[in-house]
Protein backbone atom coordinates (compact mmCIF):
# COMPACT_ATOMS: atom_id res chain seq x y z
CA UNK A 1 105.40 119.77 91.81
CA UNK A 2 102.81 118.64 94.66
CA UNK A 3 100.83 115.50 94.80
CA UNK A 4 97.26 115.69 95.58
CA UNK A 5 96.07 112.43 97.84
CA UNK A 6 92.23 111.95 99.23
CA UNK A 7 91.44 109.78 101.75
CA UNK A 8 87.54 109.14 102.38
CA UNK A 9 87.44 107.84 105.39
CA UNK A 10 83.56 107.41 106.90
CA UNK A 11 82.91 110.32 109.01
CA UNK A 12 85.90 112.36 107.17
CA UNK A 13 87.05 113.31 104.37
CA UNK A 14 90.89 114.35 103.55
CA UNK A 15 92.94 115.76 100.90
CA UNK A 16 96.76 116.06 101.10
CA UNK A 17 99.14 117.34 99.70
CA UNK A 18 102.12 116.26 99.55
CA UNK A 19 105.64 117.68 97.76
CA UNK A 20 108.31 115.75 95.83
CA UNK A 21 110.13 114.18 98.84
CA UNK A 22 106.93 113.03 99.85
CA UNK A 23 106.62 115.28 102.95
CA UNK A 24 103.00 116.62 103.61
CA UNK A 25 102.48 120.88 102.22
CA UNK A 26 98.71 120.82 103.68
CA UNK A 27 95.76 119.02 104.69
CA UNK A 28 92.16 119.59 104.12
CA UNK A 29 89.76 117.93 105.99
CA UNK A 30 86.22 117.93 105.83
CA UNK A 31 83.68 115.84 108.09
CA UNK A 32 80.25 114.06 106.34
CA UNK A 33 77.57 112.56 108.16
CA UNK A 34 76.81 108.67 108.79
CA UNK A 35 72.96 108.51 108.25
CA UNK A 36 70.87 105.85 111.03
CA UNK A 37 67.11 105.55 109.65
CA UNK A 38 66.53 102.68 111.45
CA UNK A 39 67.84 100.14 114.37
CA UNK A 40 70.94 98.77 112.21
CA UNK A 41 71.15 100.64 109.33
CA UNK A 42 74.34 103.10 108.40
CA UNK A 43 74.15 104.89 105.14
CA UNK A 44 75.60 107.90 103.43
CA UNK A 45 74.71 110.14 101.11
CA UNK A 46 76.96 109.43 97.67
CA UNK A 47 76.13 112.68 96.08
CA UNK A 48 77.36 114.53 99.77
CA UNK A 49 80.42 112.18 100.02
CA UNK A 50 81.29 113.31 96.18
CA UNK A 51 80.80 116.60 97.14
CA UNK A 52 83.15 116.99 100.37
CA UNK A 53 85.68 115.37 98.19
CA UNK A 54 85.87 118.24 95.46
CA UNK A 55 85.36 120.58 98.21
CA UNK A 56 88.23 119.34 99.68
CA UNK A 57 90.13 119.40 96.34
CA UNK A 58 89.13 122.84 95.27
CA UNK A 59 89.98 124.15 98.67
CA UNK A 60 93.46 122.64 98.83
CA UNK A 61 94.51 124.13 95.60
CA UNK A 62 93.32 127.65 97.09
CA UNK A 63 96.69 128.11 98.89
CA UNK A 64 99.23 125.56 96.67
CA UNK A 65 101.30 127.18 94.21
CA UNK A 66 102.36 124.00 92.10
CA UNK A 67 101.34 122.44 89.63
CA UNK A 68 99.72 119.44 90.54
CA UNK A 69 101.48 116.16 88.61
CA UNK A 70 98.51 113.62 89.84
CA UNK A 71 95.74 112.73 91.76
CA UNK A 72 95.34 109.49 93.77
CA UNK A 73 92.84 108.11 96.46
CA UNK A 74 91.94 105.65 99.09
CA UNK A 75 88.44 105.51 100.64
CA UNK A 76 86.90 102.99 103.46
CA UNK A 77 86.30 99.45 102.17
CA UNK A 78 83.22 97.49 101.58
CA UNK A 79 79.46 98.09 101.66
CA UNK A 80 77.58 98.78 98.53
CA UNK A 81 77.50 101.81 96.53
CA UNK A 82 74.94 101.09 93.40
CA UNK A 83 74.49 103.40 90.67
CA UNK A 84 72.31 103.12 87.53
CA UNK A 85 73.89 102.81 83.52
CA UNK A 86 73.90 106.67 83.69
CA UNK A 87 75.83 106.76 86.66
CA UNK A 88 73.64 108.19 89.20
CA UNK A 89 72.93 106.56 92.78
CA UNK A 90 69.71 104.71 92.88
CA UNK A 91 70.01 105.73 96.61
CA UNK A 92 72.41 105.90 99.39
CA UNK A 93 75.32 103.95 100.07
CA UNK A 94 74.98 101.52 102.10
CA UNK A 95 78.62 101.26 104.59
CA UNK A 96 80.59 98.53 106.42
CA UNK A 97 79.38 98.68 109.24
CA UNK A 98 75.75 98.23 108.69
CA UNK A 99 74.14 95.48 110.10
CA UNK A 100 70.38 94.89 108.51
CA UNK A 101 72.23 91.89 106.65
CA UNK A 102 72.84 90.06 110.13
CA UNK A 103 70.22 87.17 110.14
CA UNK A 104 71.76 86.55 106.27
CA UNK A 105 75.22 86.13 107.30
CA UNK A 106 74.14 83.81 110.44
CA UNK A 107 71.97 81.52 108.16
CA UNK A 108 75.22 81.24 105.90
CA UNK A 109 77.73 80.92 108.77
CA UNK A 110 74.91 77.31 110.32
CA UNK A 111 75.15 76.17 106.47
CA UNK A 112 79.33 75.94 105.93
CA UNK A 113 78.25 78.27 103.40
CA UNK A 114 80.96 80.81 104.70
CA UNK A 115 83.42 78.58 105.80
CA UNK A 116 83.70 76.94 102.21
CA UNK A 117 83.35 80.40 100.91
CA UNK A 118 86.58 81.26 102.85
CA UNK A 119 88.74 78.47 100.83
CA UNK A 120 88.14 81.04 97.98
CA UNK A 121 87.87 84.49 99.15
CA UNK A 122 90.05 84.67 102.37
CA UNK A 123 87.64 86.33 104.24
CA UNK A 124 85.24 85.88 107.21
CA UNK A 125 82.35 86.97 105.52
CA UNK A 126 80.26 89.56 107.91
CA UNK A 127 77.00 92.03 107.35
CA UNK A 128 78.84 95.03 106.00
CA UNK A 129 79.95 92.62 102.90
CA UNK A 130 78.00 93.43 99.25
CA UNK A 131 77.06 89.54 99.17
CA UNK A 132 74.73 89.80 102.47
CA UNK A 133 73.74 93.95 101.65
CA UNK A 134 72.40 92.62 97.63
CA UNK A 135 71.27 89.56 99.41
CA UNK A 136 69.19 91.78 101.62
CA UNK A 137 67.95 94.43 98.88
CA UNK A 138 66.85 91.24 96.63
CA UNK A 139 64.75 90.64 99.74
CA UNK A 140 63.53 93.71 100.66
CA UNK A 141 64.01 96.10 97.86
CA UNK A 142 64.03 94.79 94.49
CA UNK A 143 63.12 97.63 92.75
CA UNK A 144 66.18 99.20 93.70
CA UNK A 145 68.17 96.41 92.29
CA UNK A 146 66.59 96.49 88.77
CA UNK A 147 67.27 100.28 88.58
CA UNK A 148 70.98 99.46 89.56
CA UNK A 149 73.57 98.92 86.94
CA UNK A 150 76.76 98.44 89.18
CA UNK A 151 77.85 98.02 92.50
CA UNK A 152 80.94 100.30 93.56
CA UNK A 153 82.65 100.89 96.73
CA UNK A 154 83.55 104.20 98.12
CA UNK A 155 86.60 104.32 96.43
CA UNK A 156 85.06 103.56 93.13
CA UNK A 157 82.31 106.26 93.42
CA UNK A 158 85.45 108.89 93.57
CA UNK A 159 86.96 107.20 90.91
CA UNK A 160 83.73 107.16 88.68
CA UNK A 161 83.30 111.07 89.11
CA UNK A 162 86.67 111.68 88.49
CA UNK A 163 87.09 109.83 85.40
CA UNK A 164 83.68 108.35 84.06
CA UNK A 165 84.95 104.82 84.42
CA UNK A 166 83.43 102.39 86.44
CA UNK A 167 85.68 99.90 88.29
CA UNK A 168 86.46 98.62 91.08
CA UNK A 169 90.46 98.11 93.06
CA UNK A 170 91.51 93.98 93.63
CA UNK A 171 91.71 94.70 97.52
CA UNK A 172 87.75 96.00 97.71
CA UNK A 173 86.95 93.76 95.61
CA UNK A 174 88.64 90.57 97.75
CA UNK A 175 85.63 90.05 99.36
CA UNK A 176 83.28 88.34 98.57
CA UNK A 177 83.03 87.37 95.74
CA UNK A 178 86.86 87.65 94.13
CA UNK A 179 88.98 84.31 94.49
CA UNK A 180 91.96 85.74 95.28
CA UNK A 181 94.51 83.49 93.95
CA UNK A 182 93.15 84.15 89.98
CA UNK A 183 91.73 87.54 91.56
CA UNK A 184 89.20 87.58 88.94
CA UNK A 185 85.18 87.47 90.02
CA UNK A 186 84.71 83.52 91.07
CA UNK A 187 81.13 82.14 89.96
CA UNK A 188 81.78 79.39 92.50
CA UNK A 189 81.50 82.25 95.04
CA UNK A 190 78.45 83.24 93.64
CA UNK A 191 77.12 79.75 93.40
CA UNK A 192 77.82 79.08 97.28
CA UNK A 193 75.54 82.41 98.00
CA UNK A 194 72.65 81.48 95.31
CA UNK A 195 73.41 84.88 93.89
CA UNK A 196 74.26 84.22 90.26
CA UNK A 197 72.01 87.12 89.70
CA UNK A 198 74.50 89.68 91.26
CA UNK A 199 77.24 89.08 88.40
CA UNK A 200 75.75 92.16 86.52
CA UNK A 201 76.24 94.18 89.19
CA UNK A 202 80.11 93.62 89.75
CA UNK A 203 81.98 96.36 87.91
CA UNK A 204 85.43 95.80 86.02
CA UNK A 205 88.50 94.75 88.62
CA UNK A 206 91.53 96.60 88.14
CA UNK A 207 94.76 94.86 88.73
CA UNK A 208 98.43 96.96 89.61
CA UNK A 209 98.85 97.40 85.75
CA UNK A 210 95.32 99.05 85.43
CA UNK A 211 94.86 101.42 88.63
CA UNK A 212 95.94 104.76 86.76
CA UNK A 213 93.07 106.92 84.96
CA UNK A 214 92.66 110.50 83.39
CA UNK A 215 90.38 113.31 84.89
CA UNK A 216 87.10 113.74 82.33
CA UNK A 217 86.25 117.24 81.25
CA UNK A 218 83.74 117.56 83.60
CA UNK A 219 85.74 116.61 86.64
CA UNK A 220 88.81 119.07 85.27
CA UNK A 221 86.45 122.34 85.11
CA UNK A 222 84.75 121.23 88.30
CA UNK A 223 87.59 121.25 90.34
CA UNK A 224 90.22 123.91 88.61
CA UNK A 225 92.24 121.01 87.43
CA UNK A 226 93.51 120.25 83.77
CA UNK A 227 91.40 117.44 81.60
CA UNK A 228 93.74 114.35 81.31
CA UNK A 229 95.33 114.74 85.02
CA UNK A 230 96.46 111.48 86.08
CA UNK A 231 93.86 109.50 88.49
CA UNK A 232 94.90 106.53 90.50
CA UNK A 233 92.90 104.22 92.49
CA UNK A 234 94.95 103.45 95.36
CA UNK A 235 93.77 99.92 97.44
CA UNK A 236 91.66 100.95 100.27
CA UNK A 237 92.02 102.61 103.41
CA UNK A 238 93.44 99.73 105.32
CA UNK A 239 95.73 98.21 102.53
CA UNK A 240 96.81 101.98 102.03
CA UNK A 241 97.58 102.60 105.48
CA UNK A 242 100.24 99.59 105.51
CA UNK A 243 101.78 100.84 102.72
CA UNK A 244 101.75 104.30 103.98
CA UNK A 245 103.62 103.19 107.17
CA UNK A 246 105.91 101.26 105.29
CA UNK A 247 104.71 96.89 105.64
CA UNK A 248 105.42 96.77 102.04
CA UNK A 249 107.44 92.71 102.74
CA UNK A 250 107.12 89.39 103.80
CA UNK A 251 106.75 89.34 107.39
CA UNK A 252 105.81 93.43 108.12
CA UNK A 253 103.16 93.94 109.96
CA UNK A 254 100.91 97.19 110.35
CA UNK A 255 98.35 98.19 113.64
CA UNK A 256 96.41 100.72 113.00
CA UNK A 257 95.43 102.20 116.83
CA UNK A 258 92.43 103.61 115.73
CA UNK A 259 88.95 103.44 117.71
CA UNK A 260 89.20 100.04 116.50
CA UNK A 261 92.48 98.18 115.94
CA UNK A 262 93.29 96.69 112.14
CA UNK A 263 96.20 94.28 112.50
CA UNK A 264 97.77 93.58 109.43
CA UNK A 265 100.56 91.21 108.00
CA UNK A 266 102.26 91.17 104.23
CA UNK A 267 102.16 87.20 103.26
CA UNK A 268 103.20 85.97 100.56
CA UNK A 269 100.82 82.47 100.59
CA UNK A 270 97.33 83.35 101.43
CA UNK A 271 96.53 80.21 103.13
CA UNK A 272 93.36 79.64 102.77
CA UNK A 273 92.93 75.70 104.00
CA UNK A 274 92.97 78.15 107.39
CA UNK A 275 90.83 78.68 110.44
CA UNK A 276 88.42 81.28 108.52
CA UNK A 277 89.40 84.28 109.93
CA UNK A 278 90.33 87.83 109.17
CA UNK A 279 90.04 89.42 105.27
CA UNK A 280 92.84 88.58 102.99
CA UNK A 281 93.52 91.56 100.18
CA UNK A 282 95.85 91.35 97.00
CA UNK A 283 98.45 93.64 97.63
CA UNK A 284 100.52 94.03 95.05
CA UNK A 285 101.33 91.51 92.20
CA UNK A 286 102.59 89.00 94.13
CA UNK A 287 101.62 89.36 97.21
CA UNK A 288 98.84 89.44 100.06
CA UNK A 289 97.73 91.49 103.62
CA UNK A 290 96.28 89.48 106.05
CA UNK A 291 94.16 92.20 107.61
CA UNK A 292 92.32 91.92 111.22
CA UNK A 293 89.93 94.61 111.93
CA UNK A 294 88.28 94.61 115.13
CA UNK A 295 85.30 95.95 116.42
CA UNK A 296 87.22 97.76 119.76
CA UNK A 297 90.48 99.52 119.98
CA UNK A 298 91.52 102.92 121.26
CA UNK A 299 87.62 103.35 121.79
CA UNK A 300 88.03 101.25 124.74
CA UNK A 301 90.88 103.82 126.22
CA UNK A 302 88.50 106.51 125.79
CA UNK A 303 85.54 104.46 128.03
CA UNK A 304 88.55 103.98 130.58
CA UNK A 305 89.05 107.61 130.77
CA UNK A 306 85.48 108.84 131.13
CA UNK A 307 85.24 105.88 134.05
CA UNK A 308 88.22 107.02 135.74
CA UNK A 309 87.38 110.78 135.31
CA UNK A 310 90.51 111.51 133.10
CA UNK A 311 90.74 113.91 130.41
CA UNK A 312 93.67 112.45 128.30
CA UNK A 313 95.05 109.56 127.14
CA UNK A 314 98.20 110.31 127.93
CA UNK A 315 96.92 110.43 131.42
CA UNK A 316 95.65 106.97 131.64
CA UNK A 317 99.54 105.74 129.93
CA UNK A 318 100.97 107.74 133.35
CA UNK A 319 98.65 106.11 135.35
CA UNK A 320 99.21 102.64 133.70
CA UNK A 321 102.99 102.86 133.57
CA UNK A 322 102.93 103.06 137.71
CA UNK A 323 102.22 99.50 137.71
CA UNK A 324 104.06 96.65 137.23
CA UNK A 325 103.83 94.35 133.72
CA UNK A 326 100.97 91.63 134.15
CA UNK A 327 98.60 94.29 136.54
CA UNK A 328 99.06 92.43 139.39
CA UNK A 329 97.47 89.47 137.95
CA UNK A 330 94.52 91.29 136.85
CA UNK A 331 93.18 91.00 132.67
CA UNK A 332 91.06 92.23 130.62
CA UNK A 333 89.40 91.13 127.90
CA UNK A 334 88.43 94.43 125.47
CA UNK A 335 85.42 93.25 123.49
CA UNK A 336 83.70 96.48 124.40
CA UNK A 337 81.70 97.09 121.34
CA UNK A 338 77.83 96.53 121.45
CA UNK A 339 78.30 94.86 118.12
CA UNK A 340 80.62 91.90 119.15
CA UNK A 341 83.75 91.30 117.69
CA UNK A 342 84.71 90.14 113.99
CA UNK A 343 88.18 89.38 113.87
CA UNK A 344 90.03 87.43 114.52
CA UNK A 345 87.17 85.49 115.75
CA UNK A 346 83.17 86.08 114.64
CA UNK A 347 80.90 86.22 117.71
CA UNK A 348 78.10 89.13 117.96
CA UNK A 349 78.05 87.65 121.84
CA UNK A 350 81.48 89.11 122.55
CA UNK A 351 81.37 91.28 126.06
CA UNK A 352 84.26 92.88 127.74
CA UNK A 353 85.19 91.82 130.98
CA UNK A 354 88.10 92.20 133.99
CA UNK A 355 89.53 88.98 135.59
CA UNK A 356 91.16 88.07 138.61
CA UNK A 357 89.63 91.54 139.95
CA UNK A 358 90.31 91.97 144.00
CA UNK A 359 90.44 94.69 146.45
CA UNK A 360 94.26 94.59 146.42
CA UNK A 361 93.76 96.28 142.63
CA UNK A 362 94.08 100.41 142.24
CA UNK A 363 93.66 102.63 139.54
CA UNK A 364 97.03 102.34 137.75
CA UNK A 365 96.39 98.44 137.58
CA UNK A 366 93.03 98.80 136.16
CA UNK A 367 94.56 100.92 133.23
CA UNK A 368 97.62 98.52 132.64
CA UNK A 369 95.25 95.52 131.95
CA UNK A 370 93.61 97.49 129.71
CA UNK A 371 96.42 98.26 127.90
CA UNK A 372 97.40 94.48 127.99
CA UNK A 373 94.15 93.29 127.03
CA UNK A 374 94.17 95.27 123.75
CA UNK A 375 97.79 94.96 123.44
CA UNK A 376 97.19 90.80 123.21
CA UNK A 377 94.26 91.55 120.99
CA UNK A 378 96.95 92.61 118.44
CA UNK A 379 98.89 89.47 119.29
CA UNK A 380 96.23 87.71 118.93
CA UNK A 381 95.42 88.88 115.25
CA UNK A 382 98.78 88.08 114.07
CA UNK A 383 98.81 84.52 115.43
CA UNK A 384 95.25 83.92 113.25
CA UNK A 385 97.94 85.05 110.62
CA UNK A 386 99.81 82.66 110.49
CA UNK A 387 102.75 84.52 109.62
CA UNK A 388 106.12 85.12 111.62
CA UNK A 389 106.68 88.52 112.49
CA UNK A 390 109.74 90.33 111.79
CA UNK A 391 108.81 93.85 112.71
CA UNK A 392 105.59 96.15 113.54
CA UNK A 393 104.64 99.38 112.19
CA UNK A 394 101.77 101.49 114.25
CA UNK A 395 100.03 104.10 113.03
CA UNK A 396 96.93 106.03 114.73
CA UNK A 397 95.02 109.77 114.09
CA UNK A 398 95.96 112.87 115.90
CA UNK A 399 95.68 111.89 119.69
CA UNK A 400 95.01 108.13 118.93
CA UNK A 401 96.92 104.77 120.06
CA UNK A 402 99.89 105.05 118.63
CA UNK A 403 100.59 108.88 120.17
CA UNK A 404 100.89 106.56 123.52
CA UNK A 405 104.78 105.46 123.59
CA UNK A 406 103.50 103.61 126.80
CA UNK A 407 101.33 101.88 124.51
CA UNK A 408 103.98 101.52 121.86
CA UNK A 409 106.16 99.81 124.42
CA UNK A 410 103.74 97.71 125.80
CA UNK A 411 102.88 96.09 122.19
CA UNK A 412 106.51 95.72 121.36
CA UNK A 413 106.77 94.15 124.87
CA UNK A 414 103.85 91.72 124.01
CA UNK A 415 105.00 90.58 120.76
CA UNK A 416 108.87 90.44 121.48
CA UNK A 417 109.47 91.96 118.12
CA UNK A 418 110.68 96.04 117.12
CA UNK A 419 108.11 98.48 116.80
CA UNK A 420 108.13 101.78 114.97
CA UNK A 421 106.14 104.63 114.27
CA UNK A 422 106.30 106.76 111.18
CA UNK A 423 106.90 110.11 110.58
CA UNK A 424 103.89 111.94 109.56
CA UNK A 425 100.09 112.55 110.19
CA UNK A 426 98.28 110.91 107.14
CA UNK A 427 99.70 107.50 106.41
CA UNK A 428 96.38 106.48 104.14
CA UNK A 429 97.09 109.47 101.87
CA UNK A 430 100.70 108.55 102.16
CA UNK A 431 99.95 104.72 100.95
CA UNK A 432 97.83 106.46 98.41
CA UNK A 433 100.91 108.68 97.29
CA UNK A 434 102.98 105.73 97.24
CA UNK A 435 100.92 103.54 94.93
CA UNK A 436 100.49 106.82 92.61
CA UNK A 437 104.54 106.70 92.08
CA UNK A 438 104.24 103.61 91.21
CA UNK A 439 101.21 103.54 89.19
CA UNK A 440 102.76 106.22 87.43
CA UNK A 441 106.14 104.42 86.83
CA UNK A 442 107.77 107.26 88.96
CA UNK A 443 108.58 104.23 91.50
CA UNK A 444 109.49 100.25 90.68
CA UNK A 445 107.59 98.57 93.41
CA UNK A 446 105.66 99.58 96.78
CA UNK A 447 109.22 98.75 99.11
CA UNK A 448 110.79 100.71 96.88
CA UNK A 449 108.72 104.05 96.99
CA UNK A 450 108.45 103.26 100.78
CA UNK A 451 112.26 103.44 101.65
CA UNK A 452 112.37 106.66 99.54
CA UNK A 453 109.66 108.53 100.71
CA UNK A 454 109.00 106.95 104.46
CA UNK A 455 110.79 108.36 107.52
CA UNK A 456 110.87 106.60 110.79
CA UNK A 457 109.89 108.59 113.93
CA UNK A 458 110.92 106.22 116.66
CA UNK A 459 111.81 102.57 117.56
CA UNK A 460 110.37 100.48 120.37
CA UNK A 461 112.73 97.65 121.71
CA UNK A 462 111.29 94.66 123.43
CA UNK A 463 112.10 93.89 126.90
CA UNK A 464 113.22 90.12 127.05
CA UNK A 465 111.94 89.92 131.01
CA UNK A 466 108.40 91.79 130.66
CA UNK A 467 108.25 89.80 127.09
CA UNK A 468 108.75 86.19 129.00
CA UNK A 469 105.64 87.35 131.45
CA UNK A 470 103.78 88.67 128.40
CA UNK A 471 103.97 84.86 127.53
CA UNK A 472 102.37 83.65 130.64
CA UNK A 473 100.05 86.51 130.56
CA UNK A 474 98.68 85.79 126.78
CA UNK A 475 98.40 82.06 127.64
CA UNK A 476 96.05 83.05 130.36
CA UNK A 477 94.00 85.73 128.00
CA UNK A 478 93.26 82.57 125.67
CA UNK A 479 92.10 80.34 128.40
CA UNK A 480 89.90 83.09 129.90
CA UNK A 481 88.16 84.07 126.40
CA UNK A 482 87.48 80.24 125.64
CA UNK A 483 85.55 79.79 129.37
CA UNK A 484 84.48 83.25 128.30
CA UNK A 485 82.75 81.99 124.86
CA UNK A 486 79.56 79.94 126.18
CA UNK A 487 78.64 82.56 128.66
CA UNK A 488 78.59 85.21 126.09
CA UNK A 489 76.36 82.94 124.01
CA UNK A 490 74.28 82.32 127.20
CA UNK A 491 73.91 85.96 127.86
CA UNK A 492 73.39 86.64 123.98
CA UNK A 493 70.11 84.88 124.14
CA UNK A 494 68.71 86.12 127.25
CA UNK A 495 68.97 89.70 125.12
CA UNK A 496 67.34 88.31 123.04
CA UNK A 497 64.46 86.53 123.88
């Protein structure tokens, strides 16, 4: 029989499909548009993202000649999807990474509001959260919030269409306004934010026990599929993608090389008398990820490469491999995004930078310190996590990160700990897969279902002599970013005033 897994990422959509040793049959892939109507804003259309999802569905099944024994799906986290009691939109999504919520989430950061909200939720609190997006439509649209009846996430919206029910998974639901150790809704939360108001809008949570649904009639003749299918609502993307690559313990970790990087970490003690940093999700029944998203990853490779008039990324790893570990003294610090950075620190200010620069520097430093800089990054992430590492997993699309072994190397270098990559292409339809098994009491646990159906491509050993420079070279990344911090704040308000 073949598995069918969606992943609903922002700019595409995916369905897999995947046989009964877990290796992928076929992909279908299918690309939806991020709308911009203003300075800020990032939207989608639900109705369009619904649509590319059957699409995808219906066009997978054109060419598989199993039976299909369930469906299950991950989709991007956070943002606000609101629909009314009949189900419908009241208009489009609103994603993660918009940012019309900004001035919100700054007033709460000057308060302590988010730092107390953190001793609940686990999370650094930014824009693309539902607390600051309602906050914002209470503002500035409240019609649209009296015609709403729930607030979903991506995931939920597939969920909804496929089965009628309206819910929402514990690791979307993590922030804001979940405390994660009862990982029920937390009127405290809503309290800090003055939003008692919202708790209408927060849809049913469903724990490990509850995740598994049935396709509605609708759904079944829609997409060719038989009423009563088995539905699962996997955690999202990121929490997927760890599972897919196989952090399913205590102290695995999980970097997804992406155009940004998410460094993750399995804890079992959420910590949250912490620095406020980071998002923590449920994962599992007994367990947490510590997740790190940043605003610039691999994105930040690709700016090297147009700069340096290179086609390739694996052109820049030649080119960085032909100089020596530390770049000849030269750093970089990779906060390239116009946006700032989020994690595991929260400063819009955040600018990218080269240090120590001189006229003794060529080409094939410049693209080691970039690899360095983003490699500590990663390092950096895990120390906010307060977790001791006992192996890495990386994972990254089709020419991404994690194709770079240079890279691969570098990281494992970096960290002083093993790194591997997975076999396979889709390891957020893979998570998804493996949280069906279990959902569907085909698998015990999420290690379980990961040592049977995971496959490891290739291991990275660290080397114990570039590791002890790695040391130094951190150290001096740290220093640089804290002399770095007031001049970003400086420059901030110059672009601002």
């Amino acid at each position: 029989m073949a598995t069918l897994c969606i992943d609903a990422g922002t700019s595409i959509i995916k369905t897999v499909a995947f046989d009964d040793a877990g290796a992928e049959i076929s992909v279908v892939r299918h690309e939806t548009k991020v709308l911009r109507p203003r300075a800020g804003f990032s939207e989608q259309d639900m109705d369009a993202v619904w649509n590319a999802v059957a699409s995808t569905i219906r066009r997978i099944l054109v060419g598989l000649s199993e039976p299909v024994r369930f469906l299950s799906l991950t989709a991007q986290g956070d943002g606000v999807w609101l629909v009314d009691a009949n189900g419908r939109p009241t208009g489009p999504a609103i994603l993660w990474n918009d940012a019309r919520a900004t001035a919100i989430i700054e007033r709460w950061r000057a308060a302590g509001t988010l730092a107390d909200a953190f001793r609940h939720n686990g999370t650094q609190v930014f824009a693309g959260l539902p607390n600051g997006i309602l906050a914002w439509l209470q503002r500035h649209d409240p019609d649209r919030l009296a015609r709403s009846h729930k607030s979903l996430c991506c995931g939920g919206w597939i969920f909804y269409n496929l089965t009628g029910r309206l819910a929402i998974d514990e690791s979307d639901a993590a922030a804001p306004f979940l405390d994660v150790r009862t990982r029920r809704y937390s009127p405290a939360l809503l309290d800090l934010y003055e939003m008692p108001w919202a708790q209408r809008l927060l849809p049913e949570v469903l724990s490990d026990e509850e995740r598994k649904g049935e396709l509605s009639e609708g759904a079944a003749a829609l997409l060719g599929l038989p009423r009563g299918l088995p539905v699962v609502m996997s955690l999202y993307d990121v929490a997927s993608t760890a599972i897919g690559v196989g952090a399913t313990n205590v102290g695995q970790g999980c970097s997804i090389l992406g155009t940004t990087l998410c460094t993750e970490v399995v804890v079992r003690d959420p910590q949250l008398d912490r620095v406020p940093s980071g998002s923590t999700l449920p994962f599992g029944p007994d367990l947490y990820l510590r997740a790190f998203p940043t605003l610039a990853g691999a994105e930040v490779i690709h700016w090297v490469l147009r700069q340096l008039d290179l086609r390739e990324p694996a052109e820049l790893s030649e080119l960085a491999a032909g100089a020596e570990p530390g770049a000849g003294g030269l750093l970089c610090l990779p906060y390239f995004s116009p946006a700032g950075e989020r994690a595991p620190f929260l400063e819009a200010g955040a600018r990218g930078s080269f240090h120590g620069l001189s006229f003794e520097h060529s080409r094939e430093h410049l693209a080691r310190s970039v690899f360095e800089g983003l490699s500590y990054v990663i390092r950096d992430c895990l120390l906010a996590s307060g977790q001791s590492l006992k192996t890495l997993r990386m994972y990254g699309l089709s020419g991404g990160g994690a194709n770079s072994a240079f890279w691969c190397q570098t990281i494992a270098d970096v960290l002083g700990v093993p790194t591997f990559r997975p076999r396979g292409e889709e390891m957020g339809a893979k998570g998804a897969l493996i949280v069906g098994l279990v959902a569907t009491g085909a698998e015990r646990t999420f290690a379980s279902a990961a040592r049977d159906y995971l496959q490891i491509r290739d291991t990275f050993e660290p080397n114990a002599k570039h590791h002890a420079r790695y040391q130094e070279g951190f150290e001096q990344f740290l220093a640089v970013r804290a002399g770095a911090l007031p001049i970003w704040q400086r420059m901030a308000d110059n672009r601002t005033s």
